[in-house]
N, C-alpha and C. Protein backbone atom coordinates (compact mmCIF):
# COMPACT_ATOMS: atom_id res chain seq x y z
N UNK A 1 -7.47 -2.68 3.37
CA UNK A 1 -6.89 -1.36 3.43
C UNK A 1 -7.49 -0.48 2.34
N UNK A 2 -7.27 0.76 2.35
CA UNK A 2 -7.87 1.90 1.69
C UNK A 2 -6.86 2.14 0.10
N UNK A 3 -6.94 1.51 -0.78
CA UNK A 3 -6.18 2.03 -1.69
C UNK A 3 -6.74 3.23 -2.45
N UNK A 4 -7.56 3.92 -2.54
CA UNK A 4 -7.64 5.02 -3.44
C UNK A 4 -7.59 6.35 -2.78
N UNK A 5 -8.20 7.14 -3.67
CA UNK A 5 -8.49 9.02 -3.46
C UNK A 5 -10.13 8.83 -3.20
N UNK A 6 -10.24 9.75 -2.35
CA UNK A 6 -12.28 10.01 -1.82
C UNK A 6 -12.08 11.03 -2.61
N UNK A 7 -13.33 10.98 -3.84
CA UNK A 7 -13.11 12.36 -4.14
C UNK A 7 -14.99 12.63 -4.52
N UNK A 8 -15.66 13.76 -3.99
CA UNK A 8 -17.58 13.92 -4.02
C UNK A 8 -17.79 14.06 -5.69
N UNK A 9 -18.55 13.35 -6.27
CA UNK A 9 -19.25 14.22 -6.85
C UNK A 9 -19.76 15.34 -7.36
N UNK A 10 -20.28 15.89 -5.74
CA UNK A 10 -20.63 17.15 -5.49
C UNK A 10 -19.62 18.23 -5.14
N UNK A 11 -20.13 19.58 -4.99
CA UNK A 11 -19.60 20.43 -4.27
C UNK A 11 -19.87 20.29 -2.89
N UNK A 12 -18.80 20.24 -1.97
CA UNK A 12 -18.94 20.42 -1.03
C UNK A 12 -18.07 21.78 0.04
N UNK A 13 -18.64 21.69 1.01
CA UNK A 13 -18.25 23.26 2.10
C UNK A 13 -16.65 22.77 2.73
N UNK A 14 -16.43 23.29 3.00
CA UNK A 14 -14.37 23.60 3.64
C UNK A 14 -15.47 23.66 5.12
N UNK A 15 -14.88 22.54 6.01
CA UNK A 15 -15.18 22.76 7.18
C UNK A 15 -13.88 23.86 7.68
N UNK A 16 -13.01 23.18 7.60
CA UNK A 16 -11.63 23.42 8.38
C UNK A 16 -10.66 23.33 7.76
N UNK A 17 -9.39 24.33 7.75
CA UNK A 17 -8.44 24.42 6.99
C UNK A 17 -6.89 24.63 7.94
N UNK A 18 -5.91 23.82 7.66
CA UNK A 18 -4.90 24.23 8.10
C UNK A 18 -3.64 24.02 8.00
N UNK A 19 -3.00 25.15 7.78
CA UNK A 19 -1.61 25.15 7.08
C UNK A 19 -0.85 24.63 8.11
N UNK A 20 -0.32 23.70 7.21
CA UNK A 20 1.11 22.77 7.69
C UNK A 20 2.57 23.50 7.68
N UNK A 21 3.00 23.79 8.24
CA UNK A 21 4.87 24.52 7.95
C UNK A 21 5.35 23.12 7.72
N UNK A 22 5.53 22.48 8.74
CA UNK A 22 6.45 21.12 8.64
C UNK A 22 5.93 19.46 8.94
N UNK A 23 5.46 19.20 7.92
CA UNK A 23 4.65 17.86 7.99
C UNK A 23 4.91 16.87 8.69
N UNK A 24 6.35 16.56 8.95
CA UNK A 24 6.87 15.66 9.43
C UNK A 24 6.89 16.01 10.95
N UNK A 25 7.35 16.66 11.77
CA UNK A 25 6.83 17.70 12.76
C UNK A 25 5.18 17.17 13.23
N UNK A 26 4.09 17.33 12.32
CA UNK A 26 2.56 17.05 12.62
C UNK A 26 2.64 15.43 12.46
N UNK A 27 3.27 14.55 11.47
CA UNK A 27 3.47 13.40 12.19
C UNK A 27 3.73 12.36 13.03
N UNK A 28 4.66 13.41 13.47
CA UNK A 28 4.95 12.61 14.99
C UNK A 28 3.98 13.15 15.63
N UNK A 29 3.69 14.48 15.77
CA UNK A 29 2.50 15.18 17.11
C UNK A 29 1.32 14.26 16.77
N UNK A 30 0.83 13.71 16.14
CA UNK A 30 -0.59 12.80 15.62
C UNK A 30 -0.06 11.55 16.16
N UNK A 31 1.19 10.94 15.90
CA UNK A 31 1.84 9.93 16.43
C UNK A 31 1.62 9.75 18.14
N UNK A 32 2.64 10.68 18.67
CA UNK A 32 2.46 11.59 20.04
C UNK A 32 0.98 11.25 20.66
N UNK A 33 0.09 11.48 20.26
CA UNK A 33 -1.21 11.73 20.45
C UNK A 33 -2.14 10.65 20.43
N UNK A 34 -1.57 9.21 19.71
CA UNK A 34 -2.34 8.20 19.25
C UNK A 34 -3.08 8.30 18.29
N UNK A 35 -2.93 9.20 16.82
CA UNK A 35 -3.97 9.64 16.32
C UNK A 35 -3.34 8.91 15.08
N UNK A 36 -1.89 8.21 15.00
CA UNK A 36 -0.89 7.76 13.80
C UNK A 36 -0.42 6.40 14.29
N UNK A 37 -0.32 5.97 13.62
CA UNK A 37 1.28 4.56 13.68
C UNK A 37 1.57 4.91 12.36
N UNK A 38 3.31 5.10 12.64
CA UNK A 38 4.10 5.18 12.09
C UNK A 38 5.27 4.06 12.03
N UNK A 39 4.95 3.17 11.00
CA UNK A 39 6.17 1.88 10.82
C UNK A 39 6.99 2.01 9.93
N UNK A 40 8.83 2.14 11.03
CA UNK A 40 9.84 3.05 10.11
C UNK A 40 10.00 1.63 9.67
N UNK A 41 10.70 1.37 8.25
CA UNK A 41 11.21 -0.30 7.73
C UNK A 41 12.70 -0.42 8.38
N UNK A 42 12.33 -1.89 9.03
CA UNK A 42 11.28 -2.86 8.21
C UNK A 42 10.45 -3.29 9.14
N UNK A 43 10.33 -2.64 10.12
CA UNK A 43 8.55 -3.02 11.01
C UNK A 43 7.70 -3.19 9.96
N UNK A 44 6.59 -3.66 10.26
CA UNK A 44 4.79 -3.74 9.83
C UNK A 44 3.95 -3.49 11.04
N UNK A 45 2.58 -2.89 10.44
CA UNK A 45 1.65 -3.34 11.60
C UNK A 45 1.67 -4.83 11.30
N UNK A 46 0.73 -5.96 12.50
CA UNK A 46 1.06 -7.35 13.16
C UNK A 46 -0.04 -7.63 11.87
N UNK A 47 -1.08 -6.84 11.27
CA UNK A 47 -1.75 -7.58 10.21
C UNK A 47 -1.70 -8.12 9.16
N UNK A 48 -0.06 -7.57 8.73
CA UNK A 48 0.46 -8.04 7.21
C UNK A 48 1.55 -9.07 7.41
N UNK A 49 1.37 -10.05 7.27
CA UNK A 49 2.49 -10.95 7.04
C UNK A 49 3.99 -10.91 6.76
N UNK A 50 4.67 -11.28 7.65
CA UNK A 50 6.74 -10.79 7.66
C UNK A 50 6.88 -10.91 6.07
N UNK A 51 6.03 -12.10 5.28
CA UNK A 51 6.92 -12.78 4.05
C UNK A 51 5.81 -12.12 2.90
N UNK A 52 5.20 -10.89 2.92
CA UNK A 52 5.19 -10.74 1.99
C UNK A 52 3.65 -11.27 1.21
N UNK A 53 3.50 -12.47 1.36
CA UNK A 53 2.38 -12.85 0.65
C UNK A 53 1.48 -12.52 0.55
N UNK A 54 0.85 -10.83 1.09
CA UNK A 54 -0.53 -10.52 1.28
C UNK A 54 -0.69 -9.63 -0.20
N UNK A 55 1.23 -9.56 -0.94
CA UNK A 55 0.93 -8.91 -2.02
C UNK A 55 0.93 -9.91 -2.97
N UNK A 56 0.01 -11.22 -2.80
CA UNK A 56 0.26 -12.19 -3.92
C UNK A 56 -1.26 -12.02 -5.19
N UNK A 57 -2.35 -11.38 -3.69
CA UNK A 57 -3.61 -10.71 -4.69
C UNK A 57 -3.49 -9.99 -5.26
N UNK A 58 -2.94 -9.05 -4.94
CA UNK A 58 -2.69 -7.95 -5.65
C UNK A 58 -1.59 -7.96 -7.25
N UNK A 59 -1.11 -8.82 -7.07
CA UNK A 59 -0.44 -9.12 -8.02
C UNK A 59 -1.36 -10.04 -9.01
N UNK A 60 -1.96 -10.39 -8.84
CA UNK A 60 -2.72 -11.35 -9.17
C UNK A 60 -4.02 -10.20 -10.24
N UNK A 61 -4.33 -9.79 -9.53
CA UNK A 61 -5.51 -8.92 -9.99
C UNK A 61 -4.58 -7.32 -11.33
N UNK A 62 -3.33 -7.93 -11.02
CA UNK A 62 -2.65 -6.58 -12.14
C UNK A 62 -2.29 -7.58 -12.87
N UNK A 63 -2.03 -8.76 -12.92
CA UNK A 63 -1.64 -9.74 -14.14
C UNK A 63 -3.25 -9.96 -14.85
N UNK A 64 -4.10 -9.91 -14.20
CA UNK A 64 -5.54 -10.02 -14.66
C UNK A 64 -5.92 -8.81 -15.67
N UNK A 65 -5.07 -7.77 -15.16
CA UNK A 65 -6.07 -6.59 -16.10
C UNK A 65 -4.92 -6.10 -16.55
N UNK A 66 -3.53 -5.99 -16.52
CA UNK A 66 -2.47 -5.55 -17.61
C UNK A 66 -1.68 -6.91 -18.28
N UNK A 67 -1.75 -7.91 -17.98
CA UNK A 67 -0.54 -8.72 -18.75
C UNK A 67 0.29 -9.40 -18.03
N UNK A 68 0.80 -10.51 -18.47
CA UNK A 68 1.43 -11.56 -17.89
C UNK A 68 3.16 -10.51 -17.52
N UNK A 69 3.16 -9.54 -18.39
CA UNK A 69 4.42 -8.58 -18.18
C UNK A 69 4.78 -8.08 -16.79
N UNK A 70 3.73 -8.08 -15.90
CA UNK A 70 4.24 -7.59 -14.60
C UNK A 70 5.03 -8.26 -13.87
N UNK A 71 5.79 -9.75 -14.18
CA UNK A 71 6.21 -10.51 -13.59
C UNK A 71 7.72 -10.33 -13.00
N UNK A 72 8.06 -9.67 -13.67
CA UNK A 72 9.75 -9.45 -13.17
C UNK A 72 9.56 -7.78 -12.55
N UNK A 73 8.85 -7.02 -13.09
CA UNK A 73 8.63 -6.04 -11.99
C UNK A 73 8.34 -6.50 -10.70
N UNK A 74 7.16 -7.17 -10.50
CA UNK A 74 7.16 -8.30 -9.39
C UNK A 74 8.75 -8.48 -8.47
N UNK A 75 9.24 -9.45 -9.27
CA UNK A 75 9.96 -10.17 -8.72
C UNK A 75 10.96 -9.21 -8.33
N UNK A 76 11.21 -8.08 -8.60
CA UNK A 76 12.52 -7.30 -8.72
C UNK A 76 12.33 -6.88 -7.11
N UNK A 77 11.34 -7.03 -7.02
CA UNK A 77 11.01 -6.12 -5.69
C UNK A 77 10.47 -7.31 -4.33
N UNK A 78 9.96 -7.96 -4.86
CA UNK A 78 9.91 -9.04 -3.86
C UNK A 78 10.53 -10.94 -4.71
N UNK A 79 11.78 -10.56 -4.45
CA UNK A 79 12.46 -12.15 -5.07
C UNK A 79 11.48 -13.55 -4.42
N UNK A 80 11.42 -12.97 -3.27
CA UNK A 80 11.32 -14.10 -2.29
C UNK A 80 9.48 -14.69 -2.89
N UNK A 81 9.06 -14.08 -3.62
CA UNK A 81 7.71 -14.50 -3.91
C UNK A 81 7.58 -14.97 -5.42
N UNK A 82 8.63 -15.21 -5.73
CA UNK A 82 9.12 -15.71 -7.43
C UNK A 82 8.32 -17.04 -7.51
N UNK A 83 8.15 -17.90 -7.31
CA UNK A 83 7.94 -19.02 -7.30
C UNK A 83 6.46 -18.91 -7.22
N UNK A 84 6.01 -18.66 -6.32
CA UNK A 84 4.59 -18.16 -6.21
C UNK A 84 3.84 -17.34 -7.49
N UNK A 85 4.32 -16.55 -7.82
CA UNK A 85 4.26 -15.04 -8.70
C UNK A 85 4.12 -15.91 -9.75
N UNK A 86 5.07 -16.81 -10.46
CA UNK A 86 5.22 -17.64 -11.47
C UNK A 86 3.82 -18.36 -11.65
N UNK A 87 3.87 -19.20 -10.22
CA UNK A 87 2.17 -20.26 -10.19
C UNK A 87 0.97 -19.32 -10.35
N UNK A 88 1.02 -18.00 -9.96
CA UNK A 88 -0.29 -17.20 -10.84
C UNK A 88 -0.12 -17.34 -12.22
N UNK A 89 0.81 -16.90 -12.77
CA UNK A 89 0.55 -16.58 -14.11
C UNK A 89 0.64 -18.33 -14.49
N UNK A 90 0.86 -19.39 -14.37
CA UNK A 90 0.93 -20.88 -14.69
C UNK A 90 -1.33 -20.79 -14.56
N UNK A 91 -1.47 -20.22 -13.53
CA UNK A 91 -2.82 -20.90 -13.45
C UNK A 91 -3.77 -19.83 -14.23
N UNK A 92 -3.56 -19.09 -14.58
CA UNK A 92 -4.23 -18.16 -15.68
C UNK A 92 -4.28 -18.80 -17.21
């Protein structure tokens, strides 16, 4: 998946511009249209796993570059991956 901001280098030209009144409104019409999926919770799209574990890298790679401290932030938010969450920071 796409985690960041695209942002040029360069200057670049404004192809196209257009004001939104009501965003939520253009989400469904993009929805409407096939142009969106929109998963209200606790759906997923079918690529991420019911339990969670696809955030075990990611966790993994913020205990790598901030500190063994992220661990109960972690857990606060996904309990169910405590045990796991723990065996990263055990194998570091």
């Amino acid at each position: 998946m796409w985690d960041g901001e695209v942002v040029s280098t360069e200057p670049v030209k404004v192809l196209r511009c257009e004001i939104i009144e009501n965003i939520l409104e253009k989400l469904y019409e993009y929805r409407s249209n096939n142009l969106l999926d929109i998963y209200g919770y606790p759906m997923r799209p079918s690529c991420y796993p019911h339990n969670d574990s696809d955030l075990l890298e990611k966790y993994k790679l913020n205990v790598s570059t901030f500190g063994k401290n992220q661990l109960q932030e972690f857990i606060k938010y996904h309990p169910n991956l405590e045990k796991e969450a723990n065996d990263i920071i055990r194998s570091l």
